[in-house]
N, C-alpha and C. Protein backbone atom coordinates (compact mmCIF):
# COMPACT_ATOMS: atom_id res chain seq x y z
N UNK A 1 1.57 -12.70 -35.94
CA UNK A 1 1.67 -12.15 -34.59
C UNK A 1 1.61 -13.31 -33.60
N UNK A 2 2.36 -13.38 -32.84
CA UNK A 2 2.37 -14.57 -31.69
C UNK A 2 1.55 -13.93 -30.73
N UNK A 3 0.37 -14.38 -30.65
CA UNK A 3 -0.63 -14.19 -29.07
C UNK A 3 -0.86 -14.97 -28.19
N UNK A 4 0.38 -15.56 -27.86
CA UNK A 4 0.82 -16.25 -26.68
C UNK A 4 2.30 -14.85 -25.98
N UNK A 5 2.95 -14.35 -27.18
CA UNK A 5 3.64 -13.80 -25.93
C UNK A 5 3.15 -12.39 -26.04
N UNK A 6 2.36 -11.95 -26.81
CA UNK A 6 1.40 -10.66 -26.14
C UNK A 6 0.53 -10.99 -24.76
N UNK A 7 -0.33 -12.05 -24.57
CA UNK A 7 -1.11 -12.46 -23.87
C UNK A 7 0.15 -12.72 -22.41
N UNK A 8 1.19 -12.68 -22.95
CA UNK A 8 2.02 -12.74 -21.56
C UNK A 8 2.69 -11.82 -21.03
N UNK A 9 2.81 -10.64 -22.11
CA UNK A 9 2.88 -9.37 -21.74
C UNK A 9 2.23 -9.01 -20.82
N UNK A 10 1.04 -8.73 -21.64
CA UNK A 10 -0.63 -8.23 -20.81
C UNK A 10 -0.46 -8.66 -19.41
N UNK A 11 -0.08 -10.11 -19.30
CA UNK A 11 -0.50 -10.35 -18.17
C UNK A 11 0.64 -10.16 -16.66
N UNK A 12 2.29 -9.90 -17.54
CA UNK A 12 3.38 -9.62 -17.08
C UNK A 12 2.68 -8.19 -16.35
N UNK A 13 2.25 -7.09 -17.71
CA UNK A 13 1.89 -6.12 -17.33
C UNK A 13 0.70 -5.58 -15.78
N UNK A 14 -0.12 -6.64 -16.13
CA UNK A 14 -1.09 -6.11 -15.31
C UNK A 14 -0.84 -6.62 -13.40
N UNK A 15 0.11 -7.64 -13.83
CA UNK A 15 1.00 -8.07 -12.31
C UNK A 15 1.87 -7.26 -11.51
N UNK A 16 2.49 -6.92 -13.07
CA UNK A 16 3.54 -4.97 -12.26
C UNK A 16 2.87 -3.96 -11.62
N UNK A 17 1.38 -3.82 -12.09
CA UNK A 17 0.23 -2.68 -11.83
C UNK A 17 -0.12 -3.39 -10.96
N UNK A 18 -0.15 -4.41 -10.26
CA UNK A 18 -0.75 -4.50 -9.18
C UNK A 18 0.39 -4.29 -7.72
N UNK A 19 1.42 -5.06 -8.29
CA UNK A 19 2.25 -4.53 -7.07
C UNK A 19 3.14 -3.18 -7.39
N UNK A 20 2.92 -2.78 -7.94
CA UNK A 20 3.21 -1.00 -7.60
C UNK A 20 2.26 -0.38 -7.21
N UNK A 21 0.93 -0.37 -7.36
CA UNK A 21 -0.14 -0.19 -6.82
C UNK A 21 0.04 -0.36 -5.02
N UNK A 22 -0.07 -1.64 -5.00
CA UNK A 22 0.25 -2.18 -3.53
C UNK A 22 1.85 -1.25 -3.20
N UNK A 23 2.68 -0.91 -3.79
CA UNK A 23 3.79 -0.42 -3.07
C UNK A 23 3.49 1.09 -2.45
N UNK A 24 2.95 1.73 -3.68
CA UNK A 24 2.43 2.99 -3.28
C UNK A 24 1.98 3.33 -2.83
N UNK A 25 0.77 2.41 -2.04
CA UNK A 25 -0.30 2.52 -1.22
C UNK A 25 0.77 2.48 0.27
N UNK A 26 1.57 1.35 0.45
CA UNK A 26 2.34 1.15 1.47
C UNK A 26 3.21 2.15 1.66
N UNK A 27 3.97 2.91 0.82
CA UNK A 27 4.52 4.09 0.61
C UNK A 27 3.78 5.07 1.81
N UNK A 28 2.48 5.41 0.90
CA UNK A 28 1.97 6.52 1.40
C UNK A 28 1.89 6.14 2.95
N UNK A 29 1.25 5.12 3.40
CA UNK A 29 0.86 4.48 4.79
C UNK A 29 2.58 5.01 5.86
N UNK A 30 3.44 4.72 5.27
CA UNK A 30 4.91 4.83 6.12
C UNK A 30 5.07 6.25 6.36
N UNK A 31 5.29 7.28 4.78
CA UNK A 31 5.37 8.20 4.99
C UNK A 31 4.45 9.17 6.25
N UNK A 32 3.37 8.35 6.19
CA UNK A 32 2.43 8.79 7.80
C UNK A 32 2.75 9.40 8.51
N UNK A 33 2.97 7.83 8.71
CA UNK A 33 4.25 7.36 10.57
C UNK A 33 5.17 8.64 10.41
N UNK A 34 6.01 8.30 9.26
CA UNK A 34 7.09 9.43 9.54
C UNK A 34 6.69 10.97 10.01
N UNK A 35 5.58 11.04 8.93
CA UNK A 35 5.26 12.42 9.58
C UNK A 35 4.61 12.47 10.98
N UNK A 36 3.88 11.39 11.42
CA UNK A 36 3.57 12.05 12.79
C UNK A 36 4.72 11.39 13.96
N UNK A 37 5.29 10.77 14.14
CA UNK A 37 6.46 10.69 14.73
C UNK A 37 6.82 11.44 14.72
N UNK A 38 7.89 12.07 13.67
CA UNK A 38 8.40 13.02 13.36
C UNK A 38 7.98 14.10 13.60
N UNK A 39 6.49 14.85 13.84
CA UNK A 39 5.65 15.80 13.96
C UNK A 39 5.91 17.12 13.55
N UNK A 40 5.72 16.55 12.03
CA UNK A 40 5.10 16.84 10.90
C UNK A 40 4.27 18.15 10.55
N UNK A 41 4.54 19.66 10.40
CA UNK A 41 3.43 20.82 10.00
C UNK A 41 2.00 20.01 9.71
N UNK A 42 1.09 19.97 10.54
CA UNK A 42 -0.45 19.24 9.56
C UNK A 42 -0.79 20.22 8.60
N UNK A 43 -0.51 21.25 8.53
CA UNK A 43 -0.73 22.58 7.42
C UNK A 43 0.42 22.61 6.36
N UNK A 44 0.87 21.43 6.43
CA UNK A 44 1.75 21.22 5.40
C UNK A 44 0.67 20.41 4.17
N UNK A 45 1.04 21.11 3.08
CA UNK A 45 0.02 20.53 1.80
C UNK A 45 0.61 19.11 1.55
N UNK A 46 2.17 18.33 1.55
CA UNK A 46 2.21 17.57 1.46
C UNK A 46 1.88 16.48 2.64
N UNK A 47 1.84 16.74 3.28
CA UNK A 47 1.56 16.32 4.89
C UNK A 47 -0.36 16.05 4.79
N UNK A 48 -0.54 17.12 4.76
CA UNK A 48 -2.27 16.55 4.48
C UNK A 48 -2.70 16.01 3.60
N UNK A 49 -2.29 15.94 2.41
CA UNK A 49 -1.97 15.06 1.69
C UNK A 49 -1.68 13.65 1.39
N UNK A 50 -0.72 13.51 2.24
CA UNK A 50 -0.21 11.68 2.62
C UNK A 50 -1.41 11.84 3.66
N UNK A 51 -1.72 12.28 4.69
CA UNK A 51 -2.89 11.97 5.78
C UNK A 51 -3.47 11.75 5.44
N UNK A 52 -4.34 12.47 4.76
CA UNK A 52 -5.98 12.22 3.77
C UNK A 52 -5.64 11.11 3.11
N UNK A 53 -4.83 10.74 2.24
CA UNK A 53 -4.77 9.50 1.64
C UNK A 53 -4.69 8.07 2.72
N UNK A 54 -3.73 8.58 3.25
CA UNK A 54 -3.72 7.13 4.42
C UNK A 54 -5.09 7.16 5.28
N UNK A 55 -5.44 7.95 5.83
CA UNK A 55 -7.01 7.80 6.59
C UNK A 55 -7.44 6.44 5.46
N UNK A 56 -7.91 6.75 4.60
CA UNK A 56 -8.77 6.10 3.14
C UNK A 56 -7.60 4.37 3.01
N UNK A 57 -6.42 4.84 3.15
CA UNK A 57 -6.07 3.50 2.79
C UNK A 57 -5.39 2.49 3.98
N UNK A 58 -6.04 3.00 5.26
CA UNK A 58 -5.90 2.46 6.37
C UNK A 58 -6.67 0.99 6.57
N UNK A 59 -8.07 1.47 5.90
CA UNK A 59 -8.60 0.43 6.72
C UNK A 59 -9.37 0.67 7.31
N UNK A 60 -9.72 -0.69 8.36
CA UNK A 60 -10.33 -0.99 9.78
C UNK A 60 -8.94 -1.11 10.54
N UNK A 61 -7.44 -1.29 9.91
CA UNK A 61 -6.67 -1.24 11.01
C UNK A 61 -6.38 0.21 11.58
N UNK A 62 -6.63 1.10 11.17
CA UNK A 62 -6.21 2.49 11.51
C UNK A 62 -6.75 2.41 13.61
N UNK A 63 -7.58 1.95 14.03
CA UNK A 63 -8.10 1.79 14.87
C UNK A 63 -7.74 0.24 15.48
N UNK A 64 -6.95 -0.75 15.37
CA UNK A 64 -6.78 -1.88 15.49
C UNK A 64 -6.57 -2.28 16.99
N UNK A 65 -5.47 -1.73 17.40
CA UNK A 65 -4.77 -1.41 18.65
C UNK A 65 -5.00 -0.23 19.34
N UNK A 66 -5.23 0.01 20.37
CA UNK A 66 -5.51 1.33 21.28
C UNK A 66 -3.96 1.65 22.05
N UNK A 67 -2.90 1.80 21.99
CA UNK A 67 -1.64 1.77 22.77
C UNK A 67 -2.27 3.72 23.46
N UNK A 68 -1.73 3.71 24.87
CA UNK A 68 -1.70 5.11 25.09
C UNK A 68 -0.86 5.98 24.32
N UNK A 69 0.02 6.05 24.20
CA UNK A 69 1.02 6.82 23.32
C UNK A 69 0.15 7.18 21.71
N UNK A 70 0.22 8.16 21.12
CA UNK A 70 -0.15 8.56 19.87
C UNK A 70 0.32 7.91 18.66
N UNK A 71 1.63 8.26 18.92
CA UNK A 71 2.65 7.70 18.29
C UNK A 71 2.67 6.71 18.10
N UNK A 72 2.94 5.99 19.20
CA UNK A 72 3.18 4.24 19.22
C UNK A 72 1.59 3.87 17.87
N UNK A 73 0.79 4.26 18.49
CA UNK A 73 -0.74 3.98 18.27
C UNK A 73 -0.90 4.00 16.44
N UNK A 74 -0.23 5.11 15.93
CA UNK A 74 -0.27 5.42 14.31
C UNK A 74 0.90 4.41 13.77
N UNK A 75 1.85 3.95 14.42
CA UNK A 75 3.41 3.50 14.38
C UNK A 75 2.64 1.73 13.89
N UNK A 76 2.17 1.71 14.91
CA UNK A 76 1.37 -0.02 14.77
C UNK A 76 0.53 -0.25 13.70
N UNK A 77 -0.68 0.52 13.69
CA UNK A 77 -1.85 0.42 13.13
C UNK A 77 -1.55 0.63 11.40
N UNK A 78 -0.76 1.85 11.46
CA UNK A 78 -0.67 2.17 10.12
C UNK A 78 0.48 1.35 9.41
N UNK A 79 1.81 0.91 9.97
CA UNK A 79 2.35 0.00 9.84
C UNK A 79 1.49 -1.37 9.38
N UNK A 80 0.65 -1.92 9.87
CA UNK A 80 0.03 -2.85 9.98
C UNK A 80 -0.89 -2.93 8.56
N UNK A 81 -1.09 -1.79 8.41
CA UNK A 81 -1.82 -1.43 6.72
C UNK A 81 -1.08 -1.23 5.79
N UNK A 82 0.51 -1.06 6.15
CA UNK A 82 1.39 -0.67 4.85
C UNK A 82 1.83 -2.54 4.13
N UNK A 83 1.76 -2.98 5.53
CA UNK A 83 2.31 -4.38 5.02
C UNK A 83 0.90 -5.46 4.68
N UNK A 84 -0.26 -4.68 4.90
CA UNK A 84 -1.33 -5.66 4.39
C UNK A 84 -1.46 -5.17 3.17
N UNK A 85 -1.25 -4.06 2.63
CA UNK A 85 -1.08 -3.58 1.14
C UNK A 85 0.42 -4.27 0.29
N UNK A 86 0.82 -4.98 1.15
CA UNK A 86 2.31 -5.33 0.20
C UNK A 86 2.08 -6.55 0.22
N UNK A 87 1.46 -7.41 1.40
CA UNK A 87 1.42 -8.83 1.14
C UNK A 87 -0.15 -8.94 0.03
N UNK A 88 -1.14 -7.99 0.05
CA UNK A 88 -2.32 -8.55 -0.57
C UNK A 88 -1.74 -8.37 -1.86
N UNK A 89 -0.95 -6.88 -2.37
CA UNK A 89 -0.75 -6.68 -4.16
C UNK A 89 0.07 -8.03 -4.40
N UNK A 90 1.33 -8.28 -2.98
CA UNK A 90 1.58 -9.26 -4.17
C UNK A 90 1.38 -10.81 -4.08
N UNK A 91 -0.01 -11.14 -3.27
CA UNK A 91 -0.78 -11.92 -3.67
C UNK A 91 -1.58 -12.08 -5.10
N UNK A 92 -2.07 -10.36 -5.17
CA UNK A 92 -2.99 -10.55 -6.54
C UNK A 92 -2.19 -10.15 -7.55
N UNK A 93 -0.92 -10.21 -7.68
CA UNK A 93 0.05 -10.07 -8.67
C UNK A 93 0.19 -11.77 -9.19
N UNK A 94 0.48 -12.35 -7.89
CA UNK A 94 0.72 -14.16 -8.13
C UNK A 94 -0.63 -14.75 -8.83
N UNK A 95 -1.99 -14.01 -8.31
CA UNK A 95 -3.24 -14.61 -9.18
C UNK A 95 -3.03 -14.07 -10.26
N UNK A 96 -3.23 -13.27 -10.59
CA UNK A 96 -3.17 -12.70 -12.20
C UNK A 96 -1.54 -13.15 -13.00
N UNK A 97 -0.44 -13.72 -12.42
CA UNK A 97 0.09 -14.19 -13.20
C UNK A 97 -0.16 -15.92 -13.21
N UNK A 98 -0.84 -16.37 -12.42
CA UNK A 98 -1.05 -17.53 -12.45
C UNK A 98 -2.35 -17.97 -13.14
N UNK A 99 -3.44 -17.15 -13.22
CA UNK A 99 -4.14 -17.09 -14.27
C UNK A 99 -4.39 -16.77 -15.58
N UNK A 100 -2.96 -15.95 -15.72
CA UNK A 100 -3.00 -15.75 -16.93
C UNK A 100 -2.11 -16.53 -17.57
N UNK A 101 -1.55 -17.56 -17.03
CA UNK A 101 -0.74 -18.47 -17.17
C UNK A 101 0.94 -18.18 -17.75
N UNK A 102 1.27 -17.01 -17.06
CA UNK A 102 2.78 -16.42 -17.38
C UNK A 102 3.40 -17.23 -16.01
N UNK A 103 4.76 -17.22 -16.90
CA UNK A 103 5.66 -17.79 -15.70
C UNK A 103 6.35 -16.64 -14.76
């Protein structure tokens, strides 16, 4: 058994799980926006749904910026959390392949 290219699997693997992780999270964060821009049924099950999740994967930015507008206000903030979830996964995608020493 070669456990050099299992060990680079593993570690191929656990780099994909991190930035799909990070995508999905950013996913959910956009779909937000869309819904409240868009303005969205809140008694919609999928709608409270992405909400409840984004509240949780907002942050401290959910509150970052105060703009008067509502809109504008979720448009920034939550924006601002979709792309700190895409630049951090695929930061810790680059550590875990750089520690696990895959190219």
């Amino acid at each position: 058994m070669d456990w050099r290219s299992v060990k680079d699997q593993v570690v191929g693997l656990l780099a994909g799980i991190a930035r799909w992780v990070g995508l999905a999270f950013a996913l959910i964060l956009v779909l937000h926006v869309i819904f409240v821009i868009g303005e969205a049924n809140p008694d919609n099950g999928i709608v409270s749904f992405v909400a409840d999740w984004a509240e949780g994967l907002a942050l401290g930015f959910k509150d970052l910026f105060r703009p008067d507008d509502p809109k504008l206000d979720v448009l920034v903030n939550y924006g601002i959390a979709a792309l700190f979830w895409l630049i951090v996964s695929s930061i810790v995608a680059r550590i875990i392949r750089r520690v696990g020493g895959a190219s």
